[in-house]
PDB file of N, CA and C in Angstrom:
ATOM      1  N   UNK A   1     153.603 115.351 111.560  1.00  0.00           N
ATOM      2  CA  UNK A   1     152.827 114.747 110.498  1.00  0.00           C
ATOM      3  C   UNK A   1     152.082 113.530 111.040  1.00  0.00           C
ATOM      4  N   UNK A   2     150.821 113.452 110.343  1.00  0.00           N
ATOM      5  CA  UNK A   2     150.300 112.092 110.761  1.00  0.00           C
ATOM      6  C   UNK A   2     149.433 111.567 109.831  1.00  0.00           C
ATOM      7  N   UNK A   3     149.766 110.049 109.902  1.00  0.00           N
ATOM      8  CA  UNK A   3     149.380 109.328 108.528  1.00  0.00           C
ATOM      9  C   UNK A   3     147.493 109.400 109.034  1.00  0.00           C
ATOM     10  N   UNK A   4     146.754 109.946 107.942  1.00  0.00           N
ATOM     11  CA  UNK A   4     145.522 109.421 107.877  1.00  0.00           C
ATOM     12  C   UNK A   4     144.896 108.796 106.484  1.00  0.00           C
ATOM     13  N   UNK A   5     145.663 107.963 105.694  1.00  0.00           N
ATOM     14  CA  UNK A   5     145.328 107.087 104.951  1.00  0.00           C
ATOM     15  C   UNK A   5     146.346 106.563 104.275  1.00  0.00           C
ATOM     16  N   UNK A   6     145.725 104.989 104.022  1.00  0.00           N
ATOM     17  CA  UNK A   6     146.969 104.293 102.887  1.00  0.00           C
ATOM     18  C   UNK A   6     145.893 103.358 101.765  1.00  0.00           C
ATOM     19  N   UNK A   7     146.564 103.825 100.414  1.00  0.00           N
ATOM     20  CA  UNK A   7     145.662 102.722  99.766  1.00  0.00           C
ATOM     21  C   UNK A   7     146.767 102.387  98.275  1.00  0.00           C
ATOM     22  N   UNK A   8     146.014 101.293  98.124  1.00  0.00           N
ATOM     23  CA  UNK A   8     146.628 100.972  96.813  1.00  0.00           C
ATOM     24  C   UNK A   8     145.428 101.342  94.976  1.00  0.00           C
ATOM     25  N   UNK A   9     144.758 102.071  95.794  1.00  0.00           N
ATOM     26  CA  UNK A   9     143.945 102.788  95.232  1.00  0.00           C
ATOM     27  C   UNK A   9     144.467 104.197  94.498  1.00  0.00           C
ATOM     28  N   UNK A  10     145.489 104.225  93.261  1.00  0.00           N
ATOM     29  CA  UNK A  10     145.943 105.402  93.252  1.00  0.00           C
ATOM     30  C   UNK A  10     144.790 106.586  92.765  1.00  0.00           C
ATOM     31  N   UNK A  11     144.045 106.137  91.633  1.00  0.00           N
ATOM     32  CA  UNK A  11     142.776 107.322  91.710  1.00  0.00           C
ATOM     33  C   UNK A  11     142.279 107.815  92.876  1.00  0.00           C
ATOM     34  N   UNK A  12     142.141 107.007  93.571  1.00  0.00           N
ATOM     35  CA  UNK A  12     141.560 107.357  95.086  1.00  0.00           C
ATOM     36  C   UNK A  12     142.028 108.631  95.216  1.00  0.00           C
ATOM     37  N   UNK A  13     143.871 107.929  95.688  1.00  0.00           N
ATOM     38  CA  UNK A  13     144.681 108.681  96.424  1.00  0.00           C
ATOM     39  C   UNK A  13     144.480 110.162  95.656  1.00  0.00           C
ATOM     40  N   UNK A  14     144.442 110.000  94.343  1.00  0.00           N
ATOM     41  CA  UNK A  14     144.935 111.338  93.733  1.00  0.00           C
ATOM     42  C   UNK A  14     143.449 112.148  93.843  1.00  0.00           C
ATOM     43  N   UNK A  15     142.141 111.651  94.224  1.00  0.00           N
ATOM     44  CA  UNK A  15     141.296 112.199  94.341  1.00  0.00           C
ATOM     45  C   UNK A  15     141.371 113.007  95.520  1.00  0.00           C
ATOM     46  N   UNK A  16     141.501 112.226  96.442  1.00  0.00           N
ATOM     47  CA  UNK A  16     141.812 112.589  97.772  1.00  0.00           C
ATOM     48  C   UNK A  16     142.809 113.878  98.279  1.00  0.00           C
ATOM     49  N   UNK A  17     144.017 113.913  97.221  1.00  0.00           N
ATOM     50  CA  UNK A  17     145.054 114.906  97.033  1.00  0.00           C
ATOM     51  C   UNK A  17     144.136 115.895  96.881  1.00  0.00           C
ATOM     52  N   UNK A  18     143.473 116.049  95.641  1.00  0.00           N
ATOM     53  CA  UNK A  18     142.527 117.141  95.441  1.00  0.00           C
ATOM     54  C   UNK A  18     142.018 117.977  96.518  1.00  0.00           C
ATOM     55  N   UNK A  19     140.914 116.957  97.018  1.00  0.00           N
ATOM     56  CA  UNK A  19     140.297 117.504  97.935  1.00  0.00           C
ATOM     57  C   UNK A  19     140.780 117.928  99.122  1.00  0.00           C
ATOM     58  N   UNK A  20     141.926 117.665  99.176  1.00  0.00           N
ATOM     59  CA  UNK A  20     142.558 118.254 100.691  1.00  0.00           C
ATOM     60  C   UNK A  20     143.219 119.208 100.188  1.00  0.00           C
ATOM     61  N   UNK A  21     144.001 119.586  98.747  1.00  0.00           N
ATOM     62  CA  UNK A  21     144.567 120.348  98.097  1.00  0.00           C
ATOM     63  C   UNK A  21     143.022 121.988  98.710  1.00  0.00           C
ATOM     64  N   UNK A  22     141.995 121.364  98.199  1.00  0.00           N
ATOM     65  CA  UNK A  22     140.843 122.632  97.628  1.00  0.00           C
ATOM     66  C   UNK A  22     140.415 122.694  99.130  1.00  0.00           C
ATOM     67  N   UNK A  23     140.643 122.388 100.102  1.00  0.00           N
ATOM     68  CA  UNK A  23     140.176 122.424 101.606  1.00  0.00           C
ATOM     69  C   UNK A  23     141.459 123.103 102.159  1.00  0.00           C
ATOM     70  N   UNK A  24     142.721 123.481 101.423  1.00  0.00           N
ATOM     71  CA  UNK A  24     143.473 124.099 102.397  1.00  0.00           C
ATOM     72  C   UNK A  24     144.530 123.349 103.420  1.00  0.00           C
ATOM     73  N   UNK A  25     144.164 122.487 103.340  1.00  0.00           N
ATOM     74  CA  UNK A  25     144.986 120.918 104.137  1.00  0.00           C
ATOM     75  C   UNK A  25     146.423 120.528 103.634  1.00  0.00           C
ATOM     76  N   UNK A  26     147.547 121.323 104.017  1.00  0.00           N
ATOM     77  CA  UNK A  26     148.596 121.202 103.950  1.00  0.00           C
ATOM     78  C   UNK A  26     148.770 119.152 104.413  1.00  0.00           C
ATOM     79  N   UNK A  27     149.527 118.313 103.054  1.00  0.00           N
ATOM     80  CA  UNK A  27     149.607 117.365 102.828  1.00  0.00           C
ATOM     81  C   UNK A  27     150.937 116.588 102.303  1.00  0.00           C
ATOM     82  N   UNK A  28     150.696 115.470 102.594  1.00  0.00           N
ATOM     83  CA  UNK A  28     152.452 114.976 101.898  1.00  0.00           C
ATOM     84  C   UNK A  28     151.573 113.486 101.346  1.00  0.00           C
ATOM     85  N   UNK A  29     151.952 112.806  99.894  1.00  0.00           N
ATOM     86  CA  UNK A  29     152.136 111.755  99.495  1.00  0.00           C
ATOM     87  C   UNK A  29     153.177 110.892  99.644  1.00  0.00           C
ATOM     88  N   UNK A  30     152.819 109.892 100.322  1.00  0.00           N
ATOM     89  CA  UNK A  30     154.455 109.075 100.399  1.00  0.00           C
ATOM     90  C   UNK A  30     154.191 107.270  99.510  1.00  0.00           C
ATOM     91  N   UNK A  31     155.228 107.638  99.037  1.00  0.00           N
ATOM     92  CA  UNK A  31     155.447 106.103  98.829  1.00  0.00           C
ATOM     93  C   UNK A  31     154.844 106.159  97.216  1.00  0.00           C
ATOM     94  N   UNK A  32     154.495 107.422  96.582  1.00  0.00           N
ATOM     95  CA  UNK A  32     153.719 107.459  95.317  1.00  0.00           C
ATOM     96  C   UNK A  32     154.375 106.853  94.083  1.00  0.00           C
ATOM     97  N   UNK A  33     155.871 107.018  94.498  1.00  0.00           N
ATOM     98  CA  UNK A  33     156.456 106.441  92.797  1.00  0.00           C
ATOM     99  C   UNK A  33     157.340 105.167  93.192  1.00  0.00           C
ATOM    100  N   UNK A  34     157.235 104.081  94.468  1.00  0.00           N
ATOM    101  CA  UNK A  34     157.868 103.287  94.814  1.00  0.00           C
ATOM    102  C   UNK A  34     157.774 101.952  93.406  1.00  0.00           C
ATOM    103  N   UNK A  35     156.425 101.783  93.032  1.00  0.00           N
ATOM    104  CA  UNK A  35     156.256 100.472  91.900  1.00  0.00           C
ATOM    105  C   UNK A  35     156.956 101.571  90.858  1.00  0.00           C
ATOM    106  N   UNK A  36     156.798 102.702  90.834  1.00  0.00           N
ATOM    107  CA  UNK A  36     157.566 102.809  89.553  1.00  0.00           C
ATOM    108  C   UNK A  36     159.158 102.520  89.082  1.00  0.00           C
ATOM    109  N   UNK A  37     159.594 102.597  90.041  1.00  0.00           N
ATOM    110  CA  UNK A  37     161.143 102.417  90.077  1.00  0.00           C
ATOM    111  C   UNK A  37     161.408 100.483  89.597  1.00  0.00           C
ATOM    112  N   UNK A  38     160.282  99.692  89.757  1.00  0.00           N
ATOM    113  CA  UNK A  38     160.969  98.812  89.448  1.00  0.00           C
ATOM    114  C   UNK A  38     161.054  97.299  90.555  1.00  0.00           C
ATOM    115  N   UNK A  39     161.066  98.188  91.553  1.00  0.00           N
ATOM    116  CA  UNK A  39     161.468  97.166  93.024  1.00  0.00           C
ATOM    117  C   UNK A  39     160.251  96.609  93.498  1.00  0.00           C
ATOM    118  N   UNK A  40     159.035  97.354  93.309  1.00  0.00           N
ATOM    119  CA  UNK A  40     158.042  96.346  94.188  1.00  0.00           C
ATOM    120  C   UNK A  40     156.718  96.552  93.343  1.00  0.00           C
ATOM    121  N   UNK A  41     155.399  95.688  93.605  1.00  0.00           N
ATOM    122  CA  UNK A  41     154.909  95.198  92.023  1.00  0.00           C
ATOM    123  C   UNK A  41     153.727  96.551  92.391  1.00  0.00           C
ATOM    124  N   UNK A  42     152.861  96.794  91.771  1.00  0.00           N
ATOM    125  CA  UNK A  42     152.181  97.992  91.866  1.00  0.00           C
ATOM    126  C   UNK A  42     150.850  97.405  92.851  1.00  0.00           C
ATOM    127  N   UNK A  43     150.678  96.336  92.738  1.00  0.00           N
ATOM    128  CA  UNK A  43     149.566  95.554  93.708  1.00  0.00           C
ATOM    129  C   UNK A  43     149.984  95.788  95.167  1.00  0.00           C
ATOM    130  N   UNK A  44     151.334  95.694  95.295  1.00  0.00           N
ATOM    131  CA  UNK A  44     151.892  95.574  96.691  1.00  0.00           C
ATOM    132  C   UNK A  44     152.173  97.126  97.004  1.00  0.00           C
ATOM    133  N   UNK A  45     152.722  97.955  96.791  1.00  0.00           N
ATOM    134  CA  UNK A  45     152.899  99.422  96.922  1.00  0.00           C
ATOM    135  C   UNK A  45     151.628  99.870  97.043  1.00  0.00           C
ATOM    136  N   UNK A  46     151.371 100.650  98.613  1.00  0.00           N
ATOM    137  CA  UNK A  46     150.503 101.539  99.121  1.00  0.00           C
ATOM    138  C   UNK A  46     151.066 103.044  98.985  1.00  0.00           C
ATOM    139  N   UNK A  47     150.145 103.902  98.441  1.00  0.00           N
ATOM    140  CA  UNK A  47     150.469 105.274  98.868  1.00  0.00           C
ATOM    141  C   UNK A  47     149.961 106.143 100.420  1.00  0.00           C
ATOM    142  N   UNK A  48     150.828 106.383 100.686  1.00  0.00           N
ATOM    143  CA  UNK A  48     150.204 106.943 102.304  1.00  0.00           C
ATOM    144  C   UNK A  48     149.870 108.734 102.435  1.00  0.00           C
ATOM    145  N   UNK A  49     149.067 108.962 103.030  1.00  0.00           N
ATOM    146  CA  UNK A  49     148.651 110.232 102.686  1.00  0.00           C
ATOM    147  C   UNK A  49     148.346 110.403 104.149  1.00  0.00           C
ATOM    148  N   UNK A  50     149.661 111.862 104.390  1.00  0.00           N
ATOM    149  CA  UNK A  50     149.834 112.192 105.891  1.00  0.00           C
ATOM    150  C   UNK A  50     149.475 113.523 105.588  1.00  0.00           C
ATOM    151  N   UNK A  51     149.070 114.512 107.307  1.00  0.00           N
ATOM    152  CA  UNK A  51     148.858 115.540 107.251  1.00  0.00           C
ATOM    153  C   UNK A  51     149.372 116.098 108.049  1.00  0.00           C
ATOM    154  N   UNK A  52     149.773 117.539 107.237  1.00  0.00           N
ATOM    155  CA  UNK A  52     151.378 117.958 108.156  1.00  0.00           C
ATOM    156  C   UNK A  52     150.522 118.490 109.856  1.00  0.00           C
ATOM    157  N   UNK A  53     149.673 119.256 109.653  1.00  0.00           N
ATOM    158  CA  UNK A  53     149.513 119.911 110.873  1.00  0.00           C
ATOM    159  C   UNK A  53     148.160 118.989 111.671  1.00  0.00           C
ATOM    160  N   UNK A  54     148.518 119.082 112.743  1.00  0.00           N
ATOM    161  CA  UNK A  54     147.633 117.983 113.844  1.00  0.00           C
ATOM    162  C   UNK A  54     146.371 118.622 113.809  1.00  0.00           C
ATOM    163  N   UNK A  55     146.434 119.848 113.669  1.00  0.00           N
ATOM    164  CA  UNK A  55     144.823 120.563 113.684  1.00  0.00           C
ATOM    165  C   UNK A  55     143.856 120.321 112.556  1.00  0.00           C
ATOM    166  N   UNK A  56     144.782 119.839 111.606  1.00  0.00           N
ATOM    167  CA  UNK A  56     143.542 119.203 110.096  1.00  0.00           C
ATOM    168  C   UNK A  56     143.400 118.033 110.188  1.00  0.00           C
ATOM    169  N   UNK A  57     143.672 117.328 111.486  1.00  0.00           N
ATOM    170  CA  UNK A  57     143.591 116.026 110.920  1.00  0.00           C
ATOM    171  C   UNK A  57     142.084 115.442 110.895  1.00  0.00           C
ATOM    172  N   UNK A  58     141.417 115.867 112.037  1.00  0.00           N
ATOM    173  CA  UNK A  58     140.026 115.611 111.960  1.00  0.00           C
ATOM    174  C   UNK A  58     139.162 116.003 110.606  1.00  0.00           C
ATOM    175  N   UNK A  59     139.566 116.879 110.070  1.00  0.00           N
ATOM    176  CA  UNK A  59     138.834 117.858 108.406  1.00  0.00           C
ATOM    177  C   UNK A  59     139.622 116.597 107.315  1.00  0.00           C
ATOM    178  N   UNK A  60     140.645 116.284 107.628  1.00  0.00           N
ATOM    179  CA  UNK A  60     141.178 115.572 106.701  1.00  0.00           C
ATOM    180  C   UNK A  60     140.532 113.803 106.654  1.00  0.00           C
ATOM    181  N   UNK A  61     140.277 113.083 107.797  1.00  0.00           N
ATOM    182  CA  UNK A  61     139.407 112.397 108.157  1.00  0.00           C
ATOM    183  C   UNK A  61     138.180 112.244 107.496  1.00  0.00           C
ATOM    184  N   UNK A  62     137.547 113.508 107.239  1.00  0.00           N
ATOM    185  CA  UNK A  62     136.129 113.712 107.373  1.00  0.00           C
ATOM    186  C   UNK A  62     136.131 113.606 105.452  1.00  0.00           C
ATOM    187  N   UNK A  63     137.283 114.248 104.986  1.00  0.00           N
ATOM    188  CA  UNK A  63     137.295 114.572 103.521  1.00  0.00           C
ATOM    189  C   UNK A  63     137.493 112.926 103.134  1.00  0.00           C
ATOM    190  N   UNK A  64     137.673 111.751 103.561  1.00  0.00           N
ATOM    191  CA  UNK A  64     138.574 110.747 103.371  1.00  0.00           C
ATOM    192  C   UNK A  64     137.139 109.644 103.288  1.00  0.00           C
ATOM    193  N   UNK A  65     136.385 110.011 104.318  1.00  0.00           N
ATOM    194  CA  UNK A  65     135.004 108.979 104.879  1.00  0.00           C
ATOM    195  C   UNK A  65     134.160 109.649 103.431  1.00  0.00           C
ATOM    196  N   UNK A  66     133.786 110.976 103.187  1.00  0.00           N
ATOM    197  CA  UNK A  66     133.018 111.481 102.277  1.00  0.00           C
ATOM    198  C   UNK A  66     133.357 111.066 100.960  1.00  0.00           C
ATOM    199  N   UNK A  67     134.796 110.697 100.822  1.00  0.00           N
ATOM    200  CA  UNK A  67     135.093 110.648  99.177  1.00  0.00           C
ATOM    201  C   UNK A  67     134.915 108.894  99.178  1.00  0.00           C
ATOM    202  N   UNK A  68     134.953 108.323 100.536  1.00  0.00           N
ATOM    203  CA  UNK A  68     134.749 106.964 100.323  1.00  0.00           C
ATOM    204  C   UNK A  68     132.995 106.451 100.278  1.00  0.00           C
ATOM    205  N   UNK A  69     132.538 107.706 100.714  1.00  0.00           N
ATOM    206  CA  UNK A  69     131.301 107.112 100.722  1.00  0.00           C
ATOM    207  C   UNK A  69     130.346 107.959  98.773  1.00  0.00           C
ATOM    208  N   UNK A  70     131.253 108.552  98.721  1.00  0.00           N
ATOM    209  CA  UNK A  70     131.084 109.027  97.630  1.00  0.00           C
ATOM    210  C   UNK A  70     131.440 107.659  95.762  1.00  0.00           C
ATOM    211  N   UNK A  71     132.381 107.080  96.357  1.00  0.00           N
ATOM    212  CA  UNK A  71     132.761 105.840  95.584  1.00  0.00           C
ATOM    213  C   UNK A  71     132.102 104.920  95.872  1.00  0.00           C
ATOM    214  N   UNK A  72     131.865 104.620  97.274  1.00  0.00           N
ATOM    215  CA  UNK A  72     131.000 103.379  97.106  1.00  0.00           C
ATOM    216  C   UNK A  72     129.242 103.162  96.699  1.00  0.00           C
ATOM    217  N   UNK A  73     129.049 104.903  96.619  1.00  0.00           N
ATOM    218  CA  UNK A  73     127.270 105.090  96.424  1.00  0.00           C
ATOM    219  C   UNK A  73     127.887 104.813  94.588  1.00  0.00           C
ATOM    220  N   UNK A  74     128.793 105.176  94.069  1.00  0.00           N
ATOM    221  CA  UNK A  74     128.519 105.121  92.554  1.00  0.00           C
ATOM    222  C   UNK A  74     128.846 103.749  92.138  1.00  0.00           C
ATOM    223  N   UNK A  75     129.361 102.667  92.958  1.00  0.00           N
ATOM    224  CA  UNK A  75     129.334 101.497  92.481  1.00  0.00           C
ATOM    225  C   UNK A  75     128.363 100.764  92.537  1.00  0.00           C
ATOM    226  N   UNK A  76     127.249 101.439  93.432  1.00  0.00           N
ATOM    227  CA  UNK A  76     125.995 100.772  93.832  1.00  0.00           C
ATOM    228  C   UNK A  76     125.053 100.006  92.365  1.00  0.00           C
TER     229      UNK A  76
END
């Protein structure tokens, strides 16, 4: 597995799930329900978004730059 993103951005993250979901990109969320439990504040809890197989990681990369450049053209 290898981490290619962390944010405290959970829409992001869950956008991001999507799109690697609809690309085929076998994926793991970590750290998604840590503020919920209580222990740490939701500002401080990052979700990390790893990808199981080394051969997506570049496609997974690429899905990550597009959805960011996709958020930052609509805040324009």
């Amino acid at each position: 597995m290898i981490k290619v993103y962390a944010s405290h951005d959970r829409f992001f993250v869950e956008s991001l799930r999507a799109n690697l979901r609809d690309a085929g990109i076998e994926h793991l969320i970590k750290d998604e329900s840590s503020s919920s439990l209580g222990e740490v504040p939701p500002i401080v809890s990052q979700q990390h978004v790893w990808v199981i197989n080394a051969a997506d990681v570049e496609d997974a990369k690429s899905l990550v730059a597009e959805l960011e450049s996709r958020v930052n053209h609509s805040r324009e």
